[in-house]
PDB file of N, CA and C in Angstrom:
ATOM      1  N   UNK A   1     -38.278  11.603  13.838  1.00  0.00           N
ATOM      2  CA  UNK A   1     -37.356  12.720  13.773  1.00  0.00           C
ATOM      3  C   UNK A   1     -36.180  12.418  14.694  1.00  0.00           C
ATOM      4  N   UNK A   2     -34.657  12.376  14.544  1.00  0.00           N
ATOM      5  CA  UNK A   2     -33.849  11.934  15.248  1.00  0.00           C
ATOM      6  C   UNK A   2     -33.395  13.679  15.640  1.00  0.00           C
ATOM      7  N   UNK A   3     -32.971  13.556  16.967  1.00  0.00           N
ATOM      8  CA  UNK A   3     -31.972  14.405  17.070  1.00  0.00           C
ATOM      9  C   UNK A   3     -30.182  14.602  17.497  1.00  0.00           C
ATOM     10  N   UNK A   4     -30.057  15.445  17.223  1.00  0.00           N
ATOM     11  CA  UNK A   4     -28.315  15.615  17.127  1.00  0.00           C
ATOM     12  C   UNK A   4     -28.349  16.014  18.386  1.00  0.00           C
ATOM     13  N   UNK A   5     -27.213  15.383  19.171  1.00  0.00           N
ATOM     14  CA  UNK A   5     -26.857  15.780  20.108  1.00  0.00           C
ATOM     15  C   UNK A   5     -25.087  16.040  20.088  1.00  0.00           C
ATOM     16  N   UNK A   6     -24.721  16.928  20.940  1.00  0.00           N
ATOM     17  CA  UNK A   6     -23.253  17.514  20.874  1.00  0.00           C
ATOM     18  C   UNK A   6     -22.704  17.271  22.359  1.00  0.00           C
ATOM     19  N   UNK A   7     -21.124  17.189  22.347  1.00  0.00           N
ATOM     20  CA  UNK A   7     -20.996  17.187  23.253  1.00  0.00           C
ATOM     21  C   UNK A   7     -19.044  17.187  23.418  1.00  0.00           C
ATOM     22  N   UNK A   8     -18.471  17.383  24.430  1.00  0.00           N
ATOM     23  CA  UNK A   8     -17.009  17.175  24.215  1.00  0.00           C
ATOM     24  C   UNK A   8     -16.201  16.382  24.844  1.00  0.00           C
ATOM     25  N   UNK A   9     -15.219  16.085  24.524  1.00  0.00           N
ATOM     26  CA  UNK A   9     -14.700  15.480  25.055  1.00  0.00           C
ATOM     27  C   UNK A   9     -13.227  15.742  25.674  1.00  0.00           C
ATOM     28  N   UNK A  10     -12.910  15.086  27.006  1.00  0.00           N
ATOM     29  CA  UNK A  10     -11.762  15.981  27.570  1.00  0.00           C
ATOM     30  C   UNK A  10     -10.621  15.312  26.807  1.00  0.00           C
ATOM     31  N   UNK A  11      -9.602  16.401  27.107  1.00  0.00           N
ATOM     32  CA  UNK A  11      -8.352  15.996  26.243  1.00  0.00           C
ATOM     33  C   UNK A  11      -7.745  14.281  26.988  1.00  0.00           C
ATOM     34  N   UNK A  12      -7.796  14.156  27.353  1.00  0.00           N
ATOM     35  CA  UNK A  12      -7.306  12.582  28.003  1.00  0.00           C
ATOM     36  C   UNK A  12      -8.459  11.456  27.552  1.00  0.00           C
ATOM     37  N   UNK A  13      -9.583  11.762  27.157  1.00  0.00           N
ATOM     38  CA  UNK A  13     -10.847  11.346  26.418  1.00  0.00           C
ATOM     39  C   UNK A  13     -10.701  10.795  24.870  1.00  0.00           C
ATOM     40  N   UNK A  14     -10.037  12.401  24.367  1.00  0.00           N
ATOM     41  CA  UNK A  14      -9.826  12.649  23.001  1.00  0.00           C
ATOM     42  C   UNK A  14      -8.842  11.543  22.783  1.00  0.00           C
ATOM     43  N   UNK A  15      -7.815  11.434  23.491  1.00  0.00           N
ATOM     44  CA  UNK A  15      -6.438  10.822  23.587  1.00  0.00           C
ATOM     45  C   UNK A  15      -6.787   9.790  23.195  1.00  0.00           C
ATOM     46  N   UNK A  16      -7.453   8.700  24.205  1.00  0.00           N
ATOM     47  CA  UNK A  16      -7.882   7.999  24.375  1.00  0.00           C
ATOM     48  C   UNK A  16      -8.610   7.337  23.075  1.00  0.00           C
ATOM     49  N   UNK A  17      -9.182   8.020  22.544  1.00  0.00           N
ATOM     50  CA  UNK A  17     -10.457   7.729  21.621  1.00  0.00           C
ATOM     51  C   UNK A  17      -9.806   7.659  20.235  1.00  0.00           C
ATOM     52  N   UNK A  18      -8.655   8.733  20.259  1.00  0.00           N
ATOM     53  CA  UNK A  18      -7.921   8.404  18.818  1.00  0.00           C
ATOM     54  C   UNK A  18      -6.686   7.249  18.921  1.00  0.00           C
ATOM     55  N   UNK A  19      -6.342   6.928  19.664  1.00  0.00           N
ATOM     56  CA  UNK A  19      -5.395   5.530  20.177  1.00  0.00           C
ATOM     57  C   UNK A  19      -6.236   4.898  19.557  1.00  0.00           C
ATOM     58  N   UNK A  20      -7.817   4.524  20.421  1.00  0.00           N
ATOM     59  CA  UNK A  20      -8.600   3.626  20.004  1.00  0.00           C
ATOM     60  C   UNK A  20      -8.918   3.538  17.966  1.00  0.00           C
ATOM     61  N   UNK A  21      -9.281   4.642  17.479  1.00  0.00           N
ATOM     62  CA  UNK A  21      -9.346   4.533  16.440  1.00  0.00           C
ATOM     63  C   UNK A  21      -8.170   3.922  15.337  1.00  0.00           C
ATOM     64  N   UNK A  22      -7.206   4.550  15.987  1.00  0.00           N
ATOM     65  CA  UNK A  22      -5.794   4.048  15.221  1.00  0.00           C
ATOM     66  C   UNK A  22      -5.696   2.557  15.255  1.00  0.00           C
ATOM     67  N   UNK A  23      -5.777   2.054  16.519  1.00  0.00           N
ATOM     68  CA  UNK A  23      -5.918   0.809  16.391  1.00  0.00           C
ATOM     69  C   UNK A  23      -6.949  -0.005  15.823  1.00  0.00           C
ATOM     70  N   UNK A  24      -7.733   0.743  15.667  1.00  0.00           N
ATOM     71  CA  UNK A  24      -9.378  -0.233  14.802  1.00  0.00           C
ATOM     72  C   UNK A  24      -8.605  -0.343  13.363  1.00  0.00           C
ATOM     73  N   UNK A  25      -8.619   1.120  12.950  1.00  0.00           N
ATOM     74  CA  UNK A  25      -7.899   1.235  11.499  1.00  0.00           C
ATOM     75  C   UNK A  25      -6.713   0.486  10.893  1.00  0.00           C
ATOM     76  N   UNK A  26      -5.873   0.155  11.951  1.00  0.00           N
ATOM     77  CA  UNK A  26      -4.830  -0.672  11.832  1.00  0.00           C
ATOM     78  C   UNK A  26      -5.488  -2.205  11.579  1.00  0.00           C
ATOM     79  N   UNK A  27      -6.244  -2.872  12.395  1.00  0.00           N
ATOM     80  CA  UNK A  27      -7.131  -3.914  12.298  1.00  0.00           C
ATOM     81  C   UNK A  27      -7.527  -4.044  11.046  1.00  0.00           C
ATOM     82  N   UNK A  28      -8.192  -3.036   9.952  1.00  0.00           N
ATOM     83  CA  UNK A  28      -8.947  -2.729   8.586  1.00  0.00           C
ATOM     84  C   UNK A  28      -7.597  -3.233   7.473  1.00  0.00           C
ATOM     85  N   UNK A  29      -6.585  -2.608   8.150  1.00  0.00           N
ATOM     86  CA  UNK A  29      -5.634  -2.621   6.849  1.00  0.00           C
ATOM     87  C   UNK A  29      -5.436  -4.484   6.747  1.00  0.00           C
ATOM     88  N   UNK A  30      -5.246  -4.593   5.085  1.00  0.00           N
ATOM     89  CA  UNK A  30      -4.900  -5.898   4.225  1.00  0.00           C
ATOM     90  C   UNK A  30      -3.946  -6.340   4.958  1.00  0.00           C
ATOM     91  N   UNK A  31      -3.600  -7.585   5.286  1.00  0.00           N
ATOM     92  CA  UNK A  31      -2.102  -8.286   5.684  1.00  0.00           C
ATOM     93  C   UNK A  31      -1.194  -7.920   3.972  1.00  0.00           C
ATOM     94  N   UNK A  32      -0.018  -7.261   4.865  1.00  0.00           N
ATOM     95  CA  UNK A  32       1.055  -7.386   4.123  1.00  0.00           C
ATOM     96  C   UNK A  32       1.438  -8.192   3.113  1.00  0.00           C
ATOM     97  N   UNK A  33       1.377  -9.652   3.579  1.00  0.00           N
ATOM     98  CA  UNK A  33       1.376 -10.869   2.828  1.00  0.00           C
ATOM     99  C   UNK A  33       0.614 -10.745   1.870  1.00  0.00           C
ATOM    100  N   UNK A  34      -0.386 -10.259   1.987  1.00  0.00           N
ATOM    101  CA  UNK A  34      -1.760 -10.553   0.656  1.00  0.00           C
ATOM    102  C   UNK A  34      -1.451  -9.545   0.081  1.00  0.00           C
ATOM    103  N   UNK A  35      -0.995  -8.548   0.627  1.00  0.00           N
ATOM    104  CA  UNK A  35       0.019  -6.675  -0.772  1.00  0.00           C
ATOM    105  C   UNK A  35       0.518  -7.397  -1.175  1.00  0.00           C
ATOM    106  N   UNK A  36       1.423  -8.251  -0.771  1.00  0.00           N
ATOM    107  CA  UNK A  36       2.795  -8.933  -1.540  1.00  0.00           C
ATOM    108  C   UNK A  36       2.262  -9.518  -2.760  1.00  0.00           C
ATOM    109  N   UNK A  37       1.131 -10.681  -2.034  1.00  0.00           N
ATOM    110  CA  UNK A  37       0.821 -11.623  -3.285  1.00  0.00           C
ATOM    111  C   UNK A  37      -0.168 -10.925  -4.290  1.00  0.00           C
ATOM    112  N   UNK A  38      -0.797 -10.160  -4.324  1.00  0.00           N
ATOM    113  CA  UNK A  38      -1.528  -8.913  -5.188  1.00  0.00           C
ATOM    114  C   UNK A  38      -0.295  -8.248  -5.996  1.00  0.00           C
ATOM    115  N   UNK A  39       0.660  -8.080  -5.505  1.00  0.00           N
ATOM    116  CA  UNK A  39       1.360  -6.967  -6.229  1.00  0.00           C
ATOM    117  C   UNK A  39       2.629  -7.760  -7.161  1.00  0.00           C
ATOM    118  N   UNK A  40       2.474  -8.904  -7.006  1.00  0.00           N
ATOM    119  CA  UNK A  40       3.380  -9.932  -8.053  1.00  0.00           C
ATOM    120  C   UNK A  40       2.369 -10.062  -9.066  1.00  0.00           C
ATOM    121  N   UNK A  41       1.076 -11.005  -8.487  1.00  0.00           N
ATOM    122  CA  UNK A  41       0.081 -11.120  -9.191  1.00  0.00           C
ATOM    123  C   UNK A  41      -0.050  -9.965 -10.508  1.00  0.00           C
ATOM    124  N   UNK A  42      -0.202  -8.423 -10.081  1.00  0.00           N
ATOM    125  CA  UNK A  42      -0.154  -7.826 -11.033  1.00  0.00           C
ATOM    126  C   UNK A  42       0.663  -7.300 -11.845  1.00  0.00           C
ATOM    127  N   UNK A  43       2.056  -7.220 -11.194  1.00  0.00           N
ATOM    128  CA  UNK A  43       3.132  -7.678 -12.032  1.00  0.00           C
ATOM    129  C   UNK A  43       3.186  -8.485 -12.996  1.00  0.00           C
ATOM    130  N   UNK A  44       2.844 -10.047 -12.814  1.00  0.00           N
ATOM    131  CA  UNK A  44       2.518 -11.418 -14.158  1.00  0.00           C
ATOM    132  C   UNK A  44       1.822 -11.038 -15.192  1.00  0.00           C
ATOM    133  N   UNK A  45       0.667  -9.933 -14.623  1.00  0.00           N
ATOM    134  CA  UNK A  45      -0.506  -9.874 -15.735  1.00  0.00           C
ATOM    135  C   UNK A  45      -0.193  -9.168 -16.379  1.00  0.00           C
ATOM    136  N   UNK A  46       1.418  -8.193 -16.402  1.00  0.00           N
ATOM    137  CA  UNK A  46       1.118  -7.122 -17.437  1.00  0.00           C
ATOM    138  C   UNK A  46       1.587  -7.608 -18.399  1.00  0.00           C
ATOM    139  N   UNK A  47       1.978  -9.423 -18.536  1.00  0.00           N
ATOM    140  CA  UNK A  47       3.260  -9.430 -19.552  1.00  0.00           C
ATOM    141  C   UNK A  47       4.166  -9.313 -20.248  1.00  0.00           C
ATOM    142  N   UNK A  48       4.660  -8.793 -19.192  1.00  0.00           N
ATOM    143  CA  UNK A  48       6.624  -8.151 -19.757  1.00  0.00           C
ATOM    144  C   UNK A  48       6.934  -8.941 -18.637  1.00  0.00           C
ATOM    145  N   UNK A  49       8.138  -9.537 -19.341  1.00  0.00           N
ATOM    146  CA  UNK A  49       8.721 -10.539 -18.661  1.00  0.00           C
ATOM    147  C   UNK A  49      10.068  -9.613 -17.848  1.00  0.00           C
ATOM    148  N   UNK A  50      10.701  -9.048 -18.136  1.00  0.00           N
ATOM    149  CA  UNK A  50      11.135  -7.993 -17.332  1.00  0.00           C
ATOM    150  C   UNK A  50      11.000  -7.706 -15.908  1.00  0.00           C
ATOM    151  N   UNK A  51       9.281  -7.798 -15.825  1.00  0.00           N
ATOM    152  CA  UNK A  51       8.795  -7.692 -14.421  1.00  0.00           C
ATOM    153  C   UNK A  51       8.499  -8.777 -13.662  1.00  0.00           C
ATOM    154  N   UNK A  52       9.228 -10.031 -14.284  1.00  0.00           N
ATOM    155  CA  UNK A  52       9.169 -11.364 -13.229  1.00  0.00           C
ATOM    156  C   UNK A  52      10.261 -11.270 -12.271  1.00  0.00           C
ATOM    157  N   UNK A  53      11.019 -10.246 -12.525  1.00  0.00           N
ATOM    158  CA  UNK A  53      12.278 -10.591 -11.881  1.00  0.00           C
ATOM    159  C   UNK A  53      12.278  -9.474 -11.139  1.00  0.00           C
ATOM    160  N   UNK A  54      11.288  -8.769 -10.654  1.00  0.00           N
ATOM    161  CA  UNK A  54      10.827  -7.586  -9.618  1.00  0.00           C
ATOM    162  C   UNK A  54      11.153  -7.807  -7.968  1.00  0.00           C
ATOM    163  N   UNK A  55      11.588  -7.457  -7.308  1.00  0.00           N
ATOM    164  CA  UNK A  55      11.459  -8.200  -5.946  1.00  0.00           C
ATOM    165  C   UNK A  55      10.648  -6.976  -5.151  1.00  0.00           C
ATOM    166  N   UNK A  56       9.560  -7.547  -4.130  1.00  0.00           N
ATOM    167  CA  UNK A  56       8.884  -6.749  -3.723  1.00  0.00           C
ATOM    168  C   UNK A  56       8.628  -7.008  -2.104  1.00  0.00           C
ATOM    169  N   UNK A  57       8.642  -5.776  -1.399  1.00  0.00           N
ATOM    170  CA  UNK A  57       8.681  -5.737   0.019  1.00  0.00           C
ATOM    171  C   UNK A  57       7.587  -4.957   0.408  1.00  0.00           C
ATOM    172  N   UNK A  58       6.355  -5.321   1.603  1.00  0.00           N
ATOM    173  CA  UNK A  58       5.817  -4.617   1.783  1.00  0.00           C
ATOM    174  C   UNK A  58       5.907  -4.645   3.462  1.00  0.00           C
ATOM    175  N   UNK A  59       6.025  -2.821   3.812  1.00  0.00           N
ATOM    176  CA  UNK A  59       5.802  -3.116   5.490  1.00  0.00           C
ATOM    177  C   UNK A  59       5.067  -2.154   5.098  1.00  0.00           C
ATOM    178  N   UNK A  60       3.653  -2.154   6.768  1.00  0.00           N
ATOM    179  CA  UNK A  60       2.716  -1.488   6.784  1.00  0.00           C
ATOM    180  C   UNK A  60       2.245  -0.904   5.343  1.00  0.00           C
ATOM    181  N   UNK A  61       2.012  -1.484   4.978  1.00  0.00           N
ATOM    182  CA  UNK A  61       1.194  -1.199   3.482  1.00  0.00           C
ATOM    183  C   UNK A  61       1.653  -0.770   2.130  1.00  0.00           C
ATOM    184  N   UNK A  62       2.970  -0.334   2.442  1.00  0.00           N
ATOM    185  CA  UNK A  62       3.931   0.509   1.428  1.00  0.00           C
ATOM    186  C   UNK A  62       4.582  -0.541   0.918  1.00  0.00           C
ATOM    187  N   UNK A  63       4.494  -0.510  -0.154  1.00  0.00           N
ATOM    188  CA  UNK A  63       4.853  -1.454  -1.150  1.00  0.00           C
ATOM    189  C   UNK A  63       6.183  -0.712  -1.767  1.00  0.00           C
ATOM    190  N   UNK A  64       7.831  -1.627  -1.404  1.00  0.00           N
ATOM    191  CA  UNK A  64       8.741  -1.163  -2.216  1.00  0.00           C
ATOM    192  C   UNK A  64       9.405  -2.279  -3.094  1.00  0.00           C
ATOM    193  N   UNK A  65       9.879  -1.451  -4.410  1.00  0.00           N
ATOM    194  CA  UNK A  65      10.009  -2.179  -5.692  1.00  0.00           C
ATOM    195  C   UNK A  65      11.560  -2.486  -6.058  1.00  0.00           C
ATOM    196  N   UNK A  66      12.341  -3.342  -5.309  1.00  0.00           N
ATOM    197  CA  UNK A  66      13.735  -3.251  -6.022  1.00  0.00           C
ATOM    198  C   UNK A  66      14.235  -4.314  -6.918  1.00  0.00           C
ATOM    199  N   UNK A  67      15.449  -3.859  -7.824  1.00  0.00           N
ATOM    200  CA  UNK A  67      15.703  -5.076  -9.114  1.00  0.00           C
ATOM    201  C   UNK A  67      16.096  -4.052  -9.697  1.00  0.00           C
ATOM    202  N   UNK A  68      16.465  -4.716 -10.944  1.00  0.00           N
ATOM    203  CA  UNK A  68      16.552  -4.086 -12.237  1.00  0.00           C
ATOM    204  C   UNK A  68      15.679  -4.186 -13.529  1.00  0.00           C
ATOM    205  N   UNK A  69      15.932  -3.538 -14.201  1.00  0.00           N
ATOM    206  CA  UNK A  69      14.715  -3.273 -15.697  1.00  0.00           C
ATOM    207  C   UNK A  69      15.820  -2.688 -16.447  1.00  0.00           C
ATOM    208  N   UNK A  70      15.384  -3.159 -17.512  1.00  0.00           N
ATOM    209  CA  UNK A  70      15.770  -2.459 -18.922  1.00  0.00           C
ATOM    210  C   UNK A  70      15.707  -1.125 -19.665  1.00  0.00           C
ATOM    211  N   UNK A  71      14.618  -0.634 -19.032  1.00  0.00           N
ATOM    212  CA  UNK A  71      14.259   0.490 -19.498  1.00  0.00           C
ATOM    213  C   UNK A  71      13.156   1.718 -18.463  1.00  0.00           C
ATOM    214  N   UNK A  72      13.068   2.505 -18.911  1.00  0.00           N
ATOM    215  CA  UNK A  72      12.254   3.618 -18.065  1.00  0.00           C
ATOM    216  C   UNK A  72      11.256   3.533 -18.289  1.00  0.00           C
ATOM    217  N   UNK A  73      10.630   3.519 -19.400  1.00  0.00           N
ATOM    218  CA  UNK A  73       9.465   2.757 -19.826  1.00  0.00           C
ATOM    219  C   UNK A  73       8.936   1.755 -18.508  1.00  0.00           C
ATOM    220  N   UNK A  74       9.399   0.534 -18.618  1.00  0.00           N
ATOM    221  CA  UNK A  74       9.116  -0.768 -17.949  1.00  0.00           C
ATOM    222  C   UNK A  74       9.595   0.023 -16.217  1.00  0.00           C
ATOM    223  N   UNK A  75      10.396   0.458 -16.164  1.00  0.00           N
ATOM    224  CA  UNK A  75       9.701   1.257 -14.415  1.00  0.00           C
ATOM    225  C   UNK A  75       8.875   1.805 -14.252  1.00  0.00           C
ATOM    226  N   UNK A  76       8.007   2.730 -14.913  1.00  0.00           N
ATOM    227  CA  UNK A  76       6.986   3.515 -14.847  1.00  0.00           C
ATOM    228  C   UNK A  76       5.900   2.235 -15.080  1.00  0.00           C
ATOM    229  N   UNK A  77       5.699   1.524 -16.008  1.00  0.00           N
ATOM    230  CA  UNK A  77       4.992   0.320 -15.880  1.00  0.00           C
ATOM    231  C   UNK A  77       4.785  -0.186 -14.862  1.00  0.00           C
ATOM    232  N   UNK A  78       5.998  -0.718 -14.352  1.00  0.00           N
ATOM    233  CA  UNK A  78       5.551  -1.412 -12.872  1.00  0.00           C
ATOM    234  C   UNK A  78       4.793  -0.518 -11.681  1.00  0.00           C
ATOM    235  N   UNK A  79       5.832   0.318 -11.523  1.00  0.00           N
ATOM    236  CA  UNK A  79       4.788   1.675 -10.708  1.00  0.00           C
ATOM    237  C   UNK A  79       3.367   2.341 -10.873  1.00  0.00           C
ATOM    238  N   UNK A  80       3.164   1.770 -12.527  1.00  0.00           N
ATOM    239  CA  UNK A  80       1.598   2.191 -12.564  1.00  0.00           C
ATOM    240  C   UNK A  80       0.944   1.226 -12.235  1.00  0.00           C
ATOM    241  N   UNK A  81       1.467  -0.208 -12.559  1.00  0.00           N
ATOM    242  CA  UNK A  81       1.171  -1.509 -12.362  1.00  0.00           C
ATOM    243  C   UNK A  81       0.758  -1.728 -11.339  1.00  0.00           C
ATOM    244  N   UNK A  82       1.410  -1.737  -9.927  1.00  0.00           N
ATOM    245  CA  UNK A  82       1.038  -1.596  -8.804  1.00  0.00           C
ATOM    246  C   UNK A  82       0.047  -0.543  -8.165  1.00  0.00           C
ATOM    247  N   UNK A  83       0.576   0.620  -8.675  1.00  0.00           N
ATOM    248  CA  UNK A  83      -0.641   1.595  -7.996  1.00  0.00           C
ATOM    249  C   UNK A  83      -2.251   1.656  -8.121  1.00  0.00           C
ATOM    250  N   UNK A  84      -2.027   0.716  -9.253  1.00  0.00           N
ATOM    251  CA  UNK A  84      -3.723   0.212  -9.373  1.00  0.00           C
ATOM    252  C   UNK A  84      -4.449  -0.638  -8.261  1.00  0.00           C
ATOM    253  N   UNK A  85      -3.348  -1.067  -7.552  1.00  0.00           N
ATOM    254  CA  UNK A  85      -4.112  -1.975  -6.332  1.00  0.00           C
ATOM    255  C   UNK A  85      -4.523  -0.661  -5.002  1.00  0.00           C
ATOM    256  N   UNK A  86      -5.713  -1.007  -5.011  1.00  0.00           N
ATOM    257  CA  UNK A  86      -6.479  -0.252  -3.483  1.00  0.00           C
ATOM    258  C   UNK A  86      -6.084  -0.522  -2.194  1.00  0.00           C
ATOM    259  N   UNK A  87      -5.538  -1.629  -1.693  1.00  0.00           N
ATOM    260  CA  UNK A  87      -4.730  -1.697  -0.811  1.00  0.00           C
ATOM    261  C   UNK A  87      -3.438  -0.948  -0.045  1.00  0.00           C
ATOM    262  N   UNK A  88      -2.917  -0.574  -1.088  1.00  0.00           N
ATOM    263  CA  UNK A  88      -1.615  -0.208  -0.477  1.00  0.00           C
ATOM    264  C   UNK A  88      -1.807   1.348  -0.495  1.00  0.00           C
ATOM    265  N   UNK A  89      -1.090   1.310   0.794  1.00  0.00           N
ATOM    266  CA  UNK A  89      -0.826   2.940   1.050  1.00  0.00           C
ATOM    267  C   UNK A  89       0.190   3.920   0.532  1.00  0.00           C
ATOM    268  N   UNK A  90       1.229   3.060  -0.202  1.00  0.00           N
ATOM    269  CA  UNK A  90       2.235   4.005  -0.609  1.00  0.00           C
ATOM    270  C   UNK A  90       2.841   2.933  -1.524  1.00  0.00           C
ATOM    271  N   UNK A  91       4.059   3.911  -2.188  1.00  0.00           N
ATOM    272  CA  UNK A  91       4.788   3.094  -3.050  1.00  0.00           C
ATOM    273  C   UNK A  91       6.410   3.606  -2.811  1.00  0.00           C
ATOM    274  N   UNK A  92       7.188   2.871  -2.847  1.00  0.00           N
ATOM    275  CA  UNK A  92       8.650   3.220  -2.970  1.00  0.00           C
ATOM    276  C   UNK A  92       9.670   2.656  -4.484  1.00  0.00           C
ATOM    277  N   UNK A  93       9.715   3.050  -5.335  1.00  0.00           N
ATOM    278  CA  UNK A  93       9.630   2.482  -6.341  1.00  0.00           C
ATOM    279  C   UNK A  93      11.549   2.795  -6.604  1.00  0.00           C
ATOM    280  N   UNK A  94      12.485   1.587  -5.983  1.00  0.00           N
ATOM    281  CA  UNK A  94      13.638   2.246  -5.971  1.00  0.00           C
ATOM    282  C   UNK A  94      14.300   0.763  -7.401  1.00  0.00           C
ATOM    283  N   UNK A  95      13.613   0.665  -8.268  1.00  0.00           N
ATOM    284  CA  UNK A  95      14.075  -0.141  -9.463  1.00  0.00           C
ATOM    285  C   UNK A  95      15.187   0.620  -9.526  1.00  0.00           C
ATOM    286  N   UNK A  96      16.208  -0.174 -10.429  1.00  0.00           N
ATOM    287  CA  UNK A  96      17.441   0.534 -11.424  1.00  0.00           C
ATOM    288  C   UNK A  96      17.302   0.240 -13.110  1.00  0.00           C
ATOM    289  N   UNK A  97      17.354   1.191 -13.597  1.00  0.00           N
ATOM    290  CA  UNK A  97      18.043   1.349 -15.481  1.00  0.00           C
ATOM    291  C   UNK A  97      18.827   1.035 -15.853  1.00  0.00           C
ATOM    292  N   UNK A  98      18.896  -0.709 -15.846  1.00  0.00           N
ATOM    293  CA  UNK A  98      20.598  -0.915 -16.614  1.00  0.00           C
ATOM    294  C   UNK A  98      21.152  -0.882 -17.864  1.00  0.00           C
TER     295      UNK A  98
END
């Protein structure tokens, strides 16, 4: 039988303890580099050639999408394209409609 034990912690404790966590969590997240190369990668696979010519930036996890496309269609593509990867924390999807 285990038991629960409770207890608190002082605010300079708390402080302390979520610094610490932030930084573990930061440790967890994917290198940037490997968003990058994931998020071309799935770009290639959708075959529209359209989206070879994507340029893609990722800081802290947010993946942003600039270039041009042909159509609205093929932006929403890429943006779904990418959001399928589990990695990234966000998306900035600033393509243009020429």
């Amino acid at each position: 039988m285990s038991t629960i034990r409770s207890f608190e912690l002082s605010p300079f404790s708390l402080a302390l303890f979520s610094q610490m966590s932030e930084f573990a969590r930061s440790r967890l997240r994917p290198q940037d580099g490997l968003i990058r190369k994931n998020v071309n990668r799935v770009l290639l696979e959708t075959g529209y050639a359209p989206l070879r010519c994507i340029q893609c930036d990722v800081s802290d996890g947010v993946v942003e999408l600039t270039g041009s496309v042909p159509s609205f269609y093929i932006k929403q593509l890429a943006q779904t394209a990418v959001l399928r990867l589990k990695q990234i924390r966000g998306i900035k999807n600033r393509l243009r409609v020429a």
